[in-house]
Protein backbone atom coordinates (compact mmCIF):
# COMPACT_ATOMS: atom_id res chain seq x y z
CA UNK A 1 -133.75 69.50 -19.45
CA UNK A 2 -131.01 66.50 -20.64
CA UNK A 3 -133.39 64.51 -18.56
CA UNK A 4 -136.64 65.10 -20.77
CA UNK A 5 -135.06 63.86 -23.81
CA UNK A 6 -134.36 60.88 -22.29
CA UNK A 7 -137.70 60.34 -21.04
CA UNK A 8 -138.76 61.17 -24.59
CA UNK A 9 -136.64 58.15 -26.01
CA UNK A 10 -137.79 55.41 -23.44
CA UNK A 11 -142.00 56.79 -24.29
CA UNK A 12 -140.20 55.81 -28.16
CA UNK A 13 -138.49 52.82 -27.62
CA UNK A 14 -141.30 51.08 -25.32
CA UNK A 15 -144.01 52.19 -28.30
CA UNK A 16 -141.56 49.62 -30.72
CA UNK A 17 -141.71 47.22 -28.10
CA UNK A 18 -141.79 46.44 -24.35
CA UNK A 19 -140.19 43.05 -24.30
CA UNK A 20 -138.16 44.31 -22.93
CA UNK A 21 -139.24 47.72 -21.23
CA UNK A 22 -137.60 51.28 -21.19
CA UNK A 23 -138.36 52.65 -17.57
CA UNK A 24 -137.23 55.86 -16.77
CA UNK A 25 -135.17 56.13 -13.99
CA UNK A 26 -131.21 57.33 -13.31
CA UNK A 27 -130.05 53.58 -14.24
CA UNK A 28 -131.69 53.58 -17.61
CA UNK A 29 -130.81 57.33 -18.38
CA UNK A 30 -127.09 56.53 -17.75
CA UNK A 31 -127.53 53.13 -20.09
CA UNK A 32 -128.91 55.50 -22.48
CA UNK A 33 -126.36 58.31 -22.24
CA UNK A 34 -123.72 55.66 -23.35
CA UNK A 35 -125.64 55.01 -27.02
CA UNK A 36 -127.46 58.01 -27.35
CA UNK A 37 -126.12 61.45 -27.26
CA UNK A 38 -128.49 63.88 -26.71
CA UNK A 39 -128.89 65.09 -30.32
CA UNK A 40 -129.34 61.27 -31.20
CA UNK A 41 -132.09 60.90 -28.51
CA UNK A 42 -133.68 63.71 -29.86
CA UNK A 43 -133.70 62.15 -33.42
CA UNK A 44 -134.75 58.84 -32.38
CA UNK A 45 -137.32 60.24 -30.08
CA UNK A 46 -138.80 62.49 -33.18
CA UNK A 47 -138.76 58.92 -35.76
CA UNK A 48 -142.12 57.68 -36.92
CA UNK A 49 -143.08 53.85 -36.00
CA UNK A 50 -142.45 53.22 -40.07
CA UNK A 51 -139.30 54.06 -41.51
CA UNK A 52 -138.28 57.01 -42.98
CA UNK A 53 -136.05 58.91 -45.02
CA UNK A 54 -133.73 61.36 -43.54
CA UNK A 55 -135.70 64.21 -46.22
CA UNK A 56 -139.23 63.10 -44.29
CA UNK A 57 -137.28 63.22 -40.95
CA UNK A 58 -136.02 66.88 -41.58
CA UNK A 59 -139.99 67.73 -42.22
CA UNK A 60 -141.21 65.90 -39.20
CA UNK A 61 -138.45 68.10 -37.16
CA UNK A 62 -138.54 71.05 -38.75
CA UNK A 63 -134.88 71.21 -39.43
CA UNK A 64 -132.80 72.03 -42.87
CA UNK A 65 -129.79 70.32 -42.23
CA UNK A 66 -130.72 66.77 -44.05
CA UNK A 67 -127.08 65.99 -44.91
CA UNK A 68 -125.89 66.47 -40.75
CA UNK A 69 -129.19 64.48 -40.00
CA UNK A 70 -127.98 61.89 -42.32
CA UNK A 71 -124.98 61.52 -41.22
CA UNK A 72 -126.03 61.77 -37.31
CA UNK A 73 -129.19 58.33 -38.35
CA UNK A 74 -125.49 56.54 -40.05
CA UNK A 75 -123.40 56.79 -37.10
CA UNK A 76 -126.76 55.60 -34.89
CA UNK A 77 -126.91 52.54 -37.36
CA UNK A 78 -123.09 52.06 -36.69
CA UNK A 79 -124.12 52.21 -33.12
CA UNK A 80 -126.70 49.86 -33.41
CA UNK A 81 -129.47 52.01 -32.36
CA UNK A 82 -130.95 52.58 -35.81
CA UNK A 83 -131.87 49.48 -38.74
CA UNK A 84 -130.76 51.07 -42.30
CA UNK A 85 -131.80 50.00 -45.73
CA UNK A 86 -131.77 50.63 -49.30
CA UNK A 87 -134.91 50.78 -51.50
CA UNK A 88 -135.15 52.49 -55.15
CA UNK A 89 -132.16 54.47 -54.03
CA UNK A 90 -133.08 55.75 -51.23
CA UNK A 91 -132.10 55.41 -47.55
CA UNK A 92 -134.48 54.23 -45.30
CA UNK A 93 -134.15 54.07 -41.27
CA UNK A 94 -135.93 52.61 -38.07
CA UNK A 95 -135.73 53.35 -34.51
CA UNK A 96 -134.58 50.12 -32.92
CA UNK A 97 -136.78 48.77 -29.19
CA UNK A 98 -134.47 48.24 -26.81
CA UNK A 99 -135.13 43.99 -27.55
CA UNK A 100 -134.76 42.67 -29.95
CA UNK A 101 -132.72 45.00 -31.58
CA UNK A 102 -130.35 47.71 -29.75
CA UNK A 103 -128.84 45.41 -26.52
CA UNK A 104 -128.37 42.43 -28.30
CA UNK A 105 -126.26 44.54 -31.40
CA UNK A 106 -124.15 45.71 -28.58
CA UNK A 107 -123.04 42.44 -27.47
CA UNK A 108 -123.48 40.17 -30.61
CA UNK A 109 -119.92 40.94 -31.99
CA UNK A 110 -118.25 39.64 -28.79
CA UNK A 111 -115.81 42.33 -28.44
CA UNK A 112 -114.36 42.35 -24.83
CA UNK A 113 -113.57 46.77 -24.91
CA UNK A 114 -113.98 49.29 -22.01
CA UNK A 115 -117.35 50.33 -24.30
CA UNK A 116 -118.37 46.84 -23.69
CA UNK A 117 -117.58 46.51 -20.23
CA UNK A 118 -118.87 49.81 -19.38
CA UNK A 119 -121.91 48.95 -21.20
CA UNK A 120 -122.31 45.14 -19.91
CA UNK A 121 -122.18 46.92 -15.84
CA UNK A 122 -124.89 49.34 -16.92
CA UNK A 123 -127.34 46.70 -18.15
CA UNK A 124 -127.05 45.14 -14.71
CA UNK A 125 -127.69 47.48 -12.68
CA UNK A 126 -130.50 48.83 -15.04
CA UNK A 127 -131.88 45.21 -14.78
CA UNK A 128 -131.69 45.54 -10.52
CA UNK A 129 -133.45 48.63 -11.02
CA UNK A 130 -136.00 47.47 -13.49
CA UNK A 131 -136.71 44.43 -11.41
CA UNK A 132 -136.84 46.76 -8.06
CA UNK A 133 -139.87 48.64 -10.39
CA UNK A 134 -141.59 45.33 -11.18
CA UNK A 135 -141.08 44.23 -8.09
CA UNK A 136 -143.00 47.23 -6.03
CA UNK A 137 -146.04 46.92 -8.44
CA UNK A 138 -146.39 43.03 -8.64
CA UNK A 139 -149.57 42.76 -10.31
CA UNK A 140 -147.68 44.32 -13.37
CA UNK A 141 -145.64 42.25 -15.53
CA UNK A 142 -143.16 43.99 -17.78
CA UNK A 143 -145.36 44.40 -20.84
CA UNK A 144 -147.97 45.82 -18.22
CA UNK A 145 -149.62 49.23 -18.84
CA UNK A 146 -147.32 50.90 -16.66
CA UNK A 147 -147.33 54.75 -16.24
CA UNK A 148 -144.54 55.64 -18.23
CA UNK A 149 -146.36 53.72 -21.10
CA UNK A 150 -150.18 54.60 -20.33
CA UNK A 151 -150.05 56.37 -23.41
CA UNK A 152 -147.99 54.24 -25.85
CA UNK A 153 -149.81 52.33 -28.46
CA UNK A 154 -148.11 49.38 -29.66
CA UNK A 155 -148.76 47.91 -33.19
CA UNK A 156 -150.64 44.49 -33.31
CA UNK A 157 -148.58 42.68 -35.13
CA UNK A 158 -145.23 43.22 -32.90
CA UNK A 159 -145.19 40.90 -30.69
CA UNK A 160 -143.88 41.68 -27.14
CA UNK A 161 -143.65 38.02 -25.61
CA UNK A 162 -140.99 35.81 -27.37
CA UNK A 163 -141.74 32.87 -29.23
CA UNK A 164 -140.23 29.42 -27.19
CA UNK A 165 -139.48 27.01 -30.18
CA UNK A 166 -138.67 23.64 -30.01
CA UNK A 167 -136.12 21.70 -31.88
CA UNK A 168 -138.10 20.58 -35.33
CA UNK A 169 -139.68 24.13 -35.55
CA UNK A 170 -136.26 25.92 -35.41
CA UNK A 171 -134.90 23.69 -38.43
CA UNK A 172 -137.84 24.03 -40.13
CA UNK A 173 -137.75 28.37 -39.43
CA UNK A 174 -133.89 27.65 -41.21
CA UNK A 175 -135.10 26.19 -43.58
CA UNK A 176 -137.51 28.89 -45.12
CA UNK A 177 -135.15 31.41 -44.18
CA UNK A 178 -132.77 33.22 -46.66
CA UNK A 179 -130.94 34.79 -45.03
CA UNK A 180 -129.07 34.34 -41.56
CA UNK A 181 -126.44 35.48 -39.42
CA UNK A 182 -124.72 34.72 -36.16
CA UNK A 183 -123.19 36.47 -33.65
CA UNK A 184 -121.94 35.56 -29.64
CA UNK A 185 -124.27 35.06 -27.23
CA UNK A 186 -125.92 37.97 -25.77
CA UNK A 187 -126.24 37.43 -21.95
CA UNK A 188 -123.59 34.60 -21.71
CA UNK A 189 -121.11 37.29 -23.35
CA UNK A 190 -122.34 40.06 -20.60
CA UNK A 191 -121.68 37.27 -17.86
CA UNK A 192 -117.69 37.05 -18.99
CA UNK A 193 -117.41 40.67 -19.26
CA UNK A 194 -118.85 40.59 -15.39
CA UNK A 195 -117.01 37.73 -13.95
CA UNK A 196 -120.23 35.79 -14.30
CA UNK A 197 -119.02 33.16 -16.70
CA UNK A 198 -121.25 30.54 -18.20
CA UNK A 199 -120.67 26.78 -19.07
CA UNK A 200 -122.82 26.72 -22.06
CA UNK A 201 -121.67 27.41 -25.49
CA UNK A 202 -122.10 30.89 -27.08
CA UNK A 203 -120.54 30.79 -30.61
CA UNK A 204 -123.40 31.83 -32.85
CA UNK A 205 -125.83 30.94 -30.21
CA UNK A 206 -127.60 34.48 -31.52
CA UNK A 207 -129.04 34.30 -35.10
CA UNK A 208 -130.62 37.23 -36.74
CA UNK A 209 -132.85 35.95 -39.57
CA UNK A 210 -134.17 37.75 -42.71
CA UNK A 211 -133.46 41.22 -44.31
CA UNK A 212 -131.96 41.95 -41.12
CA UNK A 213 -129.85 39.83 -41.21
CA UNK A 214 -128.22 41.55 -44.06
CA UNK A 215 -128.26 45.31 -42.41
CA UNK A 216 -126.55 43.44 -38.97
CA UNK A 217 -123.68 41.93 -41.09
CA UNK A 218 -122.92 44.73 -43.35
CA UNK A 219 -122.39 46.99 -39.93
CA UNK A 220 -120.01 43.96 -38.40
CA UNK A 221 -122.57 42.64 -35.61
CA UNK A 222 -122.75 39.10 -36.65
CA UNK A 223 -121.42 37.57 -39.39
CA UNK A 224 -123.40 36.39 -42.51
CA UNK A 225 -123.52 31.88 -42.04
CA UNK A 226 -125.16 29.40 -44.02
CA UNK A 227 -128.20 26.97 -43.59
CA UNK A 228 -125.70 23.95 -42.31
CA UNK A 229 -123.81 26.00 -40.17
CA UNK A 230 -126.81 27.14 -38.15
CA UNK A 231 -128.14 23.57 -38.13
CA UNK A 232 -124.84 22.93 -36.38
CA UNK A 233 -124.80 25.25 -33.97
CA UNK A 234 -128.43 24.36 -32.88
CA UNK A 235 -127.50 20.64 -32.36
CA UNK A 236 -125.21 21.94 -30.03
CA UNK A 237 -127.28 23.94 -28.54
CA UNK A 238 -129.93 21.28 -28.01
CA UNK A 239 -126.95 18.74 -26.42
CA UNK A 240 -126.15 22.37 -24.51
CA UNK A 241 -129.78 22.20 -22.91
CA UNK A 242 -130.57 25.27 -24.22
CA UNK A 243 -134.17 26.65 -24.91
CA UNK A 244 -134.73 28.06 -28.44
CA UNK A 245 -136.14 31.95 -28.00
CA UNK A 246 -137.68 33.38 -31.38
CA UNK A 247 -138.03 37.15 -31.37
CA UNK A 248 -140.05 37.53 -34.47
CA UNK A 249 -141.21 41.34 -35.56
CA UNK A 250 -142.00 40.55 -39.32
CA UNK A 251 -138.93 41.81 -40.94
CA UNK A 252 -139.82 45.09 -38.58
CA UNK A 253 -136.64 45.69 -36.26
CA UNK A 254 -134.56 42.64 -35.96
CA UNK A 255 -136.17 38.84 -35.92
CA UNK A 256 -133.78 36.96 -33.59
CA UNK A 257 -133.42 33.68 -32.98
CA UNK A 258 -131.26 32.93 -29.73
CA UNK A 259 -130.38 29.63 -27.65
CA UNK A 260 -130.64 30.85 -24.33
CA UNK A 261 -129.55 29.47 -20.70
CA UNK A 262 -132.15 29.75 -17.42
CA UNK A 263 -128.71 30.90 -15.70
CA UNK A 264 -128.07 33.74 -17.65
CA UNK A 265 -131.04 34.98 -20.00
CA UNK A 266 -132.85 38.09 -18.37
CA UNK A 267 -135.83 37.02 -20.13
CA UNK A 268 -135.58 33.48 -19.19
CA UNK A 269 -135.05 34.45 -15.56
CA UNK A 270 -137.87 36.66 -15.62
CA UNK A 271 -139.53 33.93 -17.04
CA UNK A 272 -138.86 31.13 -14.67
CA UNK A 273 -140.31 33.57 -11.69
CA UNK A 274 -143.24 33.89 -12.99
CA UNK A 275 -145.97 31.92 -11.34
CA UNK A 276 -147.12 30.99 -14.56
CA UNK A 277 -144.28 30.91 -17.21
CA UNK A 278 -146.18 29.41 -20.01
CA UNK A 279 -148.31 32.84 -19.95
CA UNK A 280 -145.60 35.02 -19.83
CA UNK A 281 -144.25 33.42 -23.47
CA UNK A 282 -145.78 31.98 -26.11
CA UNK A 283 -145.83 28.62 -25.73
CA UNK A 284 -147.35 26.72 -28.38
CA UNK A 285 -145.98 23.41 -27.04
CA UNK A 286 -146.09 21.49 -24.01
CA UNK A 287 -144.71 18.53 -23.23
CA UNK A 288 -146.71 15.18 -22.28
CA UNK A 289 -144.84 11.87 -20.61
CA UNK A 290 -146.10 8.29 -21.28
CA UNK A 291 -146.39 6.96 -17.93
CA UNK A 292 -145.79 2.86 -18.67
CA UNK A 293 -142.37 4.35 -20.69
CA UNK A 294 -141.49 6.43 -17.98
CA UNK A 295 -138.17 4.42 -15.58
CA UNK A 296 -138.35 7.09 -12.91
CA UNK A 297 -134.59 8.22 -13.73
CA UNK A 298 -135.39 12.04 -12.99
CA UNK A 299 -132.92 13.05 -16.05
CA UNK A 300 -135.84 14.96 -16.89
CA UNK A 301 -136.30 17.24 -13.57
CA UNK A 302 -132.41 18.10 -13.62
CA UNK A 303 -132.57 19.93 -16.95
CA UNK A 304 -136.06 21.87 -16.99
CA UNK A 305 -134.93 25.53 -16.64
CA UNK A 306 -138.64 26.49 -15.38
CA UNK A 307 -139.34 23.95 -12.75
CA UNK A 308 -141.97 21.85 -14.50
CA UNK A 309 -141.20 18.58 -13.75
CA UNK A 310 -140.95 16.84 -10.34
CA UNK A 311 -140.67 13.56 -9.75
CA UNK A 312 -143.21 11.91 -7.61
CA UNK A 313 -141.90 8.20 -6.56
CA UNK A 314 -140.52 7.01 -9.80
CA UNK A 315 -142.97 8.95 -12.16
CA UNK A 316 -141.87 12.20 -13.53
CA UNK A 317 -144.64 14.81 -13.65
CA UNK A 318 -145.40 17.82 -15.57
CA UNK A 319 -147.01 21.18 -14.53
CA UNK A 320 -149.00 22.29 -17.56
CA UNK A 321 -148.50 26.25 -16.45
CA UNK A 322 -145.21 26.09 -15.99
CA UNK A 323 -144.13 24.43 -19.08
CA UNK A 324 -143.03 26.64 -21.96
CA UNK A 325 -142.82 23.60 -24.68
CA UNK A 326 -139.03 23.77 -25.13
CA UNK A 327 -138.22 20.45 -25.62
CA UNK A 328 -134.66 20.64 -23.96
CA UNK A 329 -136.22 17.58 -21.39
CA UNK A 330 -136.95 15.29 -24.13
CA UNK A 331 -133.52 15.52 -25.13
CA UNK A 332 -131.87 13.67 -22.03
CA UNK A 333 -135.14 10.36 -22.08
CA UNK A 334 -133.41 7.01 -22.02
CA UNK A 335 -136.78 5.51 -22.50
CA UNK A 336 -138.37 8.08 -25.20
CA UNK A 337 -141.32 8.71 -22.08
CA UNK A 338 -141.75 12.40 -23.57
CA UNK A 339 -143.13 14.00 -26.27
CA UNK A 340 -144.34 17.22 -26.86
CA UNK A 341 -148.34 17.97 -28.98
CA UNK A 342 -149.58 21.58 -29.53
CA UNK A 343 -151.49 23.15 -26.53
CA UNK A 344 -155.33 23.78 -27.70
CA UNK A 345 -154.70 27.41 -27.06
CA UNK A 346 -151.55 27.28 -29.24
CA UNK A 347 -151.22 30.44 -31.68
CA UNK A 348 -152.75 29.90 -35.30
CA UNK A 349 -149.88 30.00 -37.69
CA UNK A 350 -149.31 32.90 -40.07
């Protein structure tokens, strides 16, 4: 049955990563009818965790036709399903999770087309669905050991919560990184193409960063930018209010760097309803106030995407759990009353 091979494809997708999670379910199976065709799902269902060659691929399949298989793992890297590169002349390709990697290479170029639109409606009411799931089995969150993924085991060193940066990290990831390119925001460009607009900026507000980088570009996703411009575009972002989200897979996939809104980002929102955000990230960060510095003006409160701050009498205050350590707050102090220090269970550095 169609519907097996679909099933098949979400089992590989979630075992690349379930940041965001494939589910199966008629909502995701029409999502993936629209970039997969069934030969495709097939193919991507049959590709090892590491990359391969299409001449490997034929083995693992037991097919002959490497030339049509080829051509078939090209037009899925055109599609933004697959990552493609070169090395000592031969091609190499990677199944893509569903984030970071295949919806945010179907929105990054900004192109407002019925593919689009058609595509932007399906992710909606895949979310609704996906949420409806989550929902009916609350003490699972979405990287949970659900049943569809009982069986899936995930490598250690892909990480399936995003990384929340603030400011002086980000410039500091820029500045190590070689390559970089930039592309429309992913969820803010879904809310135009369904009458959802957003406020906030969303020029370059994705980055990829890395090798990536270089296989997004050369397939007209983003666009190749340099160090400066991305410095620019992430002082806007921090005037914007918006939280720095680092999706880093170790040059595996695609290592994404996005500026993302509470209003708009499905992670974000998923996030913020957490009872506990700061667990549901990682958070390296959190943010303390000097109390004597503090004037009570509640700047502070109005921009916190996750709730954390409150102001009781004229003293903002901070819930530890429910900060993620973005920063955006400190951003909008008259009186410099907030800083942010590393939490003592912050990551180690690698």
């Amino acid at each position: 049955m169609i519907e097996d091979v679909y099933k098949k494809l979400a089992d590989a997708l979630n075992a690349r990563s379930m940041t965001y999670p494939s589910v199966p379910c008629d909502e995701f199976y029409a999502f993936a009818r629209e970039i997969f065709t069934v030969e495709q799902a097939e193919i991507a269902s049959s590709m090892p965790l590491n990359e391969t060659t299409p001449e490997e691929l034929v083995s693992i399949m037991k097919r002959n036709d490497v030339e049509h298989l080829q051509k078939q793992l090209d037009d899925m890297a055109r599609a933004g399903t697959v990552r493609v590169k070169e090395k000592n002349g031969k091609r190499y390709y990677e199944l893509l999770p569903l984030v970071p990697g295949i919806i945010e290479l179907q929105f990054m170029h900004g192109r407002v087309d019925e593919h689009t639109k058609r595509l932007a409606q399906l992710m909606k009411s895949y979310g609704k669905a996906l949420k409806n799931i989550m929902m009916a089995a609350p003490a699972q969150s979405p990287a949970a050991d659900m049943s569809v993924a009982k069986k899936i085991s995930v490598e250690k060193e892909i990480l399936d919560r995003p990384i929340i940066l603030p400011y002086d990290e980000v410039m500091k990831l820029i500045d190590i990184t070689e390559y970089i390119a930039a592309g429309t925001c992913v969820c803010r460009h879904q809310g135009d193409l369904l009458d959802r607009p957003c406020d906030k900026p969303k020029d370059n507000k994705c980055m990829i960063l890395g090798p990536s980088a270089q296989f997004a570009s050369s397939h007209g996703f983003v666009r190749l930018i340099s160090r400066e411009e991305a410095r620019r575009s992430i002082d806007e972002a921090e005037a914007a209010g918006l939280v720095h989200l680092y999706a880093n897979s170790r040059d595996r996939f695609i290592d994404l760097l996005c500026a993302c809104c509470g209003c708009h980002c499905f992670i974000l929102r998923g996030v913020s309803r957490t009872p506990s955000p700061s667990q549901a990230v990682i958070a390296d960060w959190v943010v303390i106030i000097d109390e004597e510095a503090c004037t009570g003006c509640g700047a502070c409160e109005d921009r916190c995407w996750m709730d954390a701050l409150h102001m009781e009498g004229d003293l903002a205050v901070r819930d530890a759990n429910r900060c993620i350590g973005c920063g955006v707050c400190i951003y909008v102090c008259p009186s410099n009353a907030m800083s942010l220090v590393r939490r003592e269970t912050a990551h180690a550095k690698s």
